[in-house]
C-alpha atoms as a PDB file:
ATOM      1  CA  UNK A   1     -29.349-151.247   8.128  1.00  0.00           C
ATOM      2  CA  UNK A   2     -31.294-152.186   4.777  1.00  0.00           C
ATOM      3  CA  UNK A   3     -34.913-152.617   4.665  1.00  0.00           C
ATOM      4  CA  UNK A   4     -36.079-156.111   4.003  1.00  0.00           C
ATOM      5  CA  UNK A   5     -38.882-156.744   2.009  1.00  0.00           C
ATOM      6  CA  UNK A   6     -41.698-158.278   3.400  1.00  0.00           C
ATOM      7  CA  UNK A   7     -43.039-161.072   1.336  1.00  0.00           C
ATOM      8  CA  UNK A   8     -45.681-164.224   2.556  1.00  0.00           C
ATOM      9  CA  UNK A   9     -43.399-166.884   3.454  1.00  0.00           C
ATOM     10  CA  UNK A  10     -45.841-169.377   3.903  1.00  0.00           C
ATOM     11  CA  UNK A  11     -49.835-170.333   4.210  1.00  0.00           C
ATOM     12  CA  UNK A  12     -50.576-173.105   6.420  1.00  0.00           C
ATOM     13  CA  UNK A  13     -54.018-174.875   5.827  1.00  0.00           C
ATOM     14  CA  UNK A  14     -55.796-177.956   6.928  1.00  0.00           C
ATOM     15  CA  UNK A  15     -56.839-180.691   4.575  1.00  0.00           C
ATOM     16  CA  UNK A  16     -58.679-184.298   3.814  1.00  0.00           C
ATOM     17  CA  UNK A  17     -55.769-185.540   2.007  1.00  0.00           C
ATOM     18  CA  UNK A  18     -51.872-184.432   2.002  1.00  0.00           C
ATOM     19  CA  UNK A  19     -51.559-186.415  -1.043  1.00  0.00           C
ATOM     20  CA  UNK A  20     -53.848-184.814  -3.452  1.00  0.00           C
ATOM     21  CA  UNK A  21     -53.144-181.605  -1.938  1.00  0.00           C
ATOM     22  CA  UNK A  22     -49.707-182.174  -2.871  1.00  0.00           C
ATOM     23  CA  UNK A  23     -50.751-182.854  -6.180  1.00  0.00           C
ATOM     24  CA  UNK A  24     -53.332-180.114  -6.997  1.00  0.00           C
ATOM     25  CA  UNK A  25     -50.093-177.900  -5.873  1.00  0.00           C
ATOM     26  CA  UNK A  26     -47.199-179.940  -7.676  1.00  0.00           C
ATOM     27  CA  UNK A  27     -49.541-179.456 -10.554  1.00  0.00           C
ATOM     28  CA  UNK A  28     -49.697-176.004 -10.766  1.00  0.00           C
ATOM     29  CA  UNK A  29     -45.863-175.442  -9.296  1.00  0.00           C
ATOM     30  CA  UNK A  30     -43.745-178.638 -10.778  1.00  0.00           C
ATOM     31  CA  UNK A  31     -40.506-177.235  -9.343  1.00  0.00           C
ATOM     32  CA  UNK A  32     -42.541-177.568  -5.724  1.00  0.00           C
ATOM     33  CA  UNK A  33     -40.764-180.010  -3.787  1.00  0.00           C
ATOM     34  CA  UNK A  34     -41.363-181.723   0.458  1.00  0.00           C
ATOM     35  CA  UNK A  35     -38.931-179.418   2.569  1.00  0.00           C
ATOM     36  CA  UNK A  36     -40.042-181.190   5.393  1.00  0.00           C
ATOM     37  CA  UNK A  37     -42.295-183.515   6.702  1.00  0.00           C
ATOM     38  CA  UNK A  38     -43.894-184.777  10.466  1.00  0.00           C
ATOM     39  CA  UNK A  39     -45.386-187.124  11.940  1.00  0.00           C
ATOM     40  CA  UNK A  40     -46.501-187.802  16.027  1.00  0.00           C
ATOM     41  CA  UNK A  41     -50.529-186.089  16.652  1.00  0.00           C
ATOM     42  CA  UNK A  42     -51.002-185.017  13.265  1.00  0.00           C
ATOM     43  CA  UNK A  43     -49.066-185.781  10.030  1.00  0.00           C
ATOM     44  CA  UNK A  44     -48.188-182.065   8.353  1.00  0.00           C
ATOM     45  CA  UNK A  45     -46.020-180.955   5.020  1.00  0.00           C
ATOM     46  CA  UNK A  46     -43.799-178.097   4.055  1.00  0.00           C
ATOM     47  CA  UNK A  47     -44.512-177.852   0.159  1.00  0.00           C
ATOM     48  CA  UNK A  48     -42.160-175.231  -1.862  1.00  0.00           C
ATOM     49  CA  UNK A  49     -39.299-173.710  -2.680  1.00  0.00           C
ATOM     50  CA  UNK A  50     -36.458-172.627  -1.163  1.00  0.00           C
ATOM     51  CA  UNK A  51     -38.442-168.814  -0.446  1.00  0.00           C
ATOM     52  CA  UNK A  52     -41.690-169.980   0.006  1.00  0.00           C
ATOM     53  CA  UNK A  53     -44.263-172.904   0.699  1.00  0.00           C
ATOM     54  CA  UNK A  54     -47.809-173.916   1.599  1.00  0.00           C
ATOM     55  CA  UNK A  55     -47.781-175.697   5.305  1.00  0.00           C
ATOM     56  CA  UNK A  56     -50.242-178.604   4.674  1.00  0.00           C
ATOM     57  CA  UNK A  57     -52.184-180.562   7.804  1.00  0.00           C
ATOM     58  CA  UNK A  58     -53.534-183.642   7.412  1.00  0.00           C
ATOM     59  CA  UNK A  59     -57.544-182.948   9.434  1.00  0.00           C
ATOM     60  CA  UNK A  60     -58.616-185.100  11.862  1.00  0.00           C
ATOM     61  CA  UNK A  61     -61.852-184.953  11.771  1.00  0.00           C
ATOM     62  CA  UNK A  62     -64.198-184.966   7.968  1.00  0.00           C
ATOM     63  CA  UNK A  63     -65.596-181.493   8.746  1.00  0.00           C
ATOM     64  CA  UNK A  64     -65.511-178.148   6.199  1.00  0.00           C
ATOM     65  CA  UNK A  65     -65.001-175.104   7.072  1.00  0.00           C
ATOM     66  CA  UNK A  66     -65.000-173.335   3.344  1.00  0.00           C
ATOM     67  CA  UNK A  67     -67.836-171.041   3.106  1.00  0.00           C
ATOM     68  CA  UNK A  68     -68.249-169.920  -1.160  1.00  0.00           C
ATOM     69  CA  UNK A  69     -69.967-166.047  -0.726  1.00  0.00           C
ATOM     70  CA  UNK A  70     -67.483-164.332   1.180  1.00  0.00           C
ATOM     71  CA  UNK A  71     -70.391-163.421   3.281  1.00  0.00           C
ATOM     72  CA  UNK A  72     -68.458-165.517   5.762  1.00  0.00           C
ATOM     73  CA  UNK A  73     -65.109-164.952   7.760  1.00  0.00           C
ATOM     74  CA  UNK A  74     -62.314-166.537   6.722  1.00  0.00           C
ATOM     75  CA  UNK A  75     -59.821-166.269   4.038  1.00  0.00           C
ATOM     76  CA  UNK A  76     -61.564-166.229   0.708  1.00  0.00           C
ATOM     77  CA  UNK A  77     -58.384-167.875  -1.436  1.00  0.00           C
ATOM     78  CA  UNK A  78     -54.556-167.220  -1.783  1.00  0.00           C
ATOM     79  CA  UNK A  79     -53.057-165.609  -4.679  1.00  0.00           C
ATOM     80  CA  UNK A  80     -49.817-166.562  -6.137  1.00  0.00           C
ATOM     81  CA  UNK A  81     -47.739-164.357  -9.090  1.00  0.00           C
ATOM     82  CA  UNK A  82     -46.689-166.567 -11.805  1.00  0.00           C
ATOM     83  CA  UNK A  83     -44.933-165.875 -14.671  1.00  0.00           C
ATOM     84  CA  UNK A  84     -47.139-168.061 -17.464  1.00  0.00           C
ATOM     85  CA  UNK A  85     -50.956-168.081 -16.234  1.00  0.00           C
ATOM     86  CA  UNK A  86     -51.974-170.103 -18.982  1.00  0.00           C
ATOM     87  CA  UNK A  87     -49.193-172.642 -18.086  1.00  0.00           C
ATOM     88  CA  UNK A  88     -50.574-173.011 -14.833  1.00  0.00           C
ATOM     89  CA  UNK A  89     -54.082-173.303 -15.693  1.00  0.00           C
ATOM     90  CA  UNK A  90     -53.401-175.612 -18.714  1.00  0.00           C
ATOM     91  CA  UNK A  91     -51.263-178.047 -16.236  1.00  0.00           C
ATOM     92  CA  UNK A  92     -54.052-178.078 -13.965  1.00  0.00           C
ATOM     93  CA  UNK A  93     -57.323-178.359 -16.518  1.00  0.00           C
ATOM     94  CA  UNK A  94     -55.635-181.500 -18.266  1.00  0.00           C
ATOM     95  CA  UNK A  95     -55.351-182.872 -14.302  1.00  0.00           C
ATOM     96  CA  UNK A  96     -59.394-183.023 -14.021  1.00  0.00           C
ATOM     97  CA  UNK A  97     -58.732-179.317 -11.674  1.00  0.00           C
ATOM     98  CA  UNK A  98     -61.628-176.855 -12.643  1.00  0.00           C
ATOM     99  CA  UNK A  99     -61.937-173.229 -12.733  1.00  0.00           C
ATOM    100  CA  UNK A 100     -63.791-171.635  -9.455  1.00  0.00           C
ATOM    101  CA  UNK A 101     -64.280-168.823 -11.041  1.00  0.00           C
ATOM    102  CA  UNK A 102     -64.387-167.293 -14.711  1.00  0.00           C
ATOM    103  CA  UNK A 103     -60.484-166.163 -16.018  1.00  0.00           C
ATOM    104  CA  UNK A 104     -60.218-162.878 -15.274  1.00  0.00           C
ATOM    105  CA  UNK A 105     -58.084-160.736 -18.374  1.00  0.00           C
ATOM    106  CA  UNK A 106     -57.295-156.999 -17.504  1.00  0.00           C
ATOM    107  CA  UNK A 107     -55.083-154.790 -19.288  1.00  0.00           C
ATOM    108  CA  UNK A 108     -52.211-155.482 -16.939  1.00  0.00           C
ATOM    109  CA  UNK A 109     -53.060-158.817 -15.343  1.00  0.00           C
ATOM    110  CA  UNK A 110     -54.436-161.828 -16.314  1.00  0.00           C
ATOM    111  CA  UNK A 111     -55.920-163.882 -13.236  1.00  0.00           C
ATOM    112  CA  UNK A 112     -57.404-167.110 -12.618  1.00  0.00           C
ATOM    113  CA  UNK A 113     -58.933-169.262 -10.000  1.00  0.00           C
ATOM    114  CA  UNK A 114     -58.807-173.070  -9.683  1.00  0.00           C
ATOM    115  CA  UNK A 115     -60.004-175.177  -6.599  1.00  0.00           C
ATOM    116  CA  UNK A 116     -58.688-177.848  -4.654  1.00  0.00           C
ATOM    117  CA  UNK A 117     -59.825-181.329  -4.006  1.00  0.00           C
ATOM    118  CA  UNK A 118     -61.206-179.631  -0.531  1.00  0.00           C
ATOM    119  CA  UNK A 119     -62.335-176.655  -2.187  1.00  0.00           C
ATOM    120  CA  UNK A 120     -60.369-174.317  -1.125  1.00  0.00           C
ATOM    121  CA  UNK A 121     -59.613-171.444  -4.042  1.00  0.00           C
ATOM    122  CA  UNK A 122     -56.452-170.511  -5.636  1.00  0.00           C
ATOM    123  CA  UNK A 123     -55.685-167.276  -7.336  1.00  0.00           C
ATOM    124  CA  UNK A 124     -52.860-167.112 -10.116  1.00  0.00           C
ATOM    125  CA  UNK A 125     -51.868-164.152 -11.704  1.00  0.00           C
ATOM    126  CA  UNK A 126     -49.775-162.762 -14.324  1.00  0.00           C
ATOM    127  CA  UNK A 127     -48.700-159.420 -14.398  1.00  0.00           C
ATOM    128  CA  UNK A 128     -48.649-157.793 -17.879  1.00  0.00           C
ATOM    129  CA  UNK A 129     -46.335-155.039 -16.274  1.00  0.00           C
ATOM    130  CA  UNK A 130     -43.712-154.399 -14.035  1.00  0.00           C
ATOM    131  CA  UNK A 131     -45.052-150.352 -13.529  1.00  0.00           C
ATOM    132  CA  UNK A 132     -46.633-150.690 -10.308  1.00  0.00           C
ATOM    133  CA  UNK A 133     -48.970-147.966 -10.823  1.00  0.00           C
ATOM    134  CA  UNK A 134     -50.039-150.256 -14.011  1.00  0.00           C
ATOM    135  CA  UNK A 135     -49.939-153.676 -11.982  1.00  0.00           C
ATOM    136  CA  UNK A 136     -51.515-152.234  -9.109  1.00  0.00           C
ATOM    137  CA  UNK A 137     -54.442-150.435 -11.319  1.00  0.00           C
ATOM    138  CA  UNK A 138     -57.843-151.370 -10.326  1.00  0.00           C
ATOM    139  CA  UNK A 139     -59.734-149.873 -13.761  1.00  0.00           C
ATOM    140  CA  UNK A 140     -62.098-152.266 -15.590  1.00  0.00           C
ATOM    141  CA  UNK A 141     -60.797-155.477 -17.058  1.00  0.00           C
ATOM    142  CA  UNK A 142     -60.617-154.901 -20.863  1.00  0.00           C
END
């Protein structure tokens, strides 16, 4: 039997508008694309690729959950590997998107953070390496 590698298939999250969450996310991933869609008590989207995909819920009630400090539970943001960081960030600055947090550049990543129309925080990184000791290193950023 050969071991599978585990990987995040999927984040599902809750938000004011499908729409512009579809475009903060077709933004940063234009080869994104609906895998599925529903309709009946809520409306909900499958955004993605063939491996993975952000599950996307239309609320039902105007309430926020999304609490800044991570003094708070809950998840903080969701990081996704990219192969061009500044591509990403580029697509999404010249959309009206801004940073939530300053670029980060390290030796062996570059990261960045961008918010949603809700808020909610986005991680991208590029890895300057494919040595996991080096990708995985958590010394100063240079």
């Amino acid at each position: 039997m050969t071991k599978q590698k585990v990987y995040l298939e999927h984040a599902n999250i809750t938000v004011k508008s499908i729409s512009e969450s579809i475009d903060f996310f077709q933004t940063a991933f234009p080869h994104f694309k609906v895998r599925g869609r529903g309709f009946g008590n809520r409306e909900w989207v499958h955004f993605g690729d063939d491996n993975t995909y952000i599950a996307i819920n239309q609320a039902q009630k105007n309430n926020s959950k999304i609490q800044k400090n991570y003094d708070w539970v809950g998840i903080n943001h969701l990081g996704f590997v990219v192969p061009n960081v500044e591509e990403v960030a580029n697509n999404l600055l010249s959309k009206g998107y801004k940073r939530d947090f300053p670029k980060e550049i390290e030796k062996f990543r570059i990261r960045d953070y961008f918010a949603d129309a809700d808020g909610n925080q986005f991680e991208f990184v590029q890895y300057l390496s494919e040595i996991p000791a080096e990708k995985n290193s958590y010394a100063h950023s240079i």
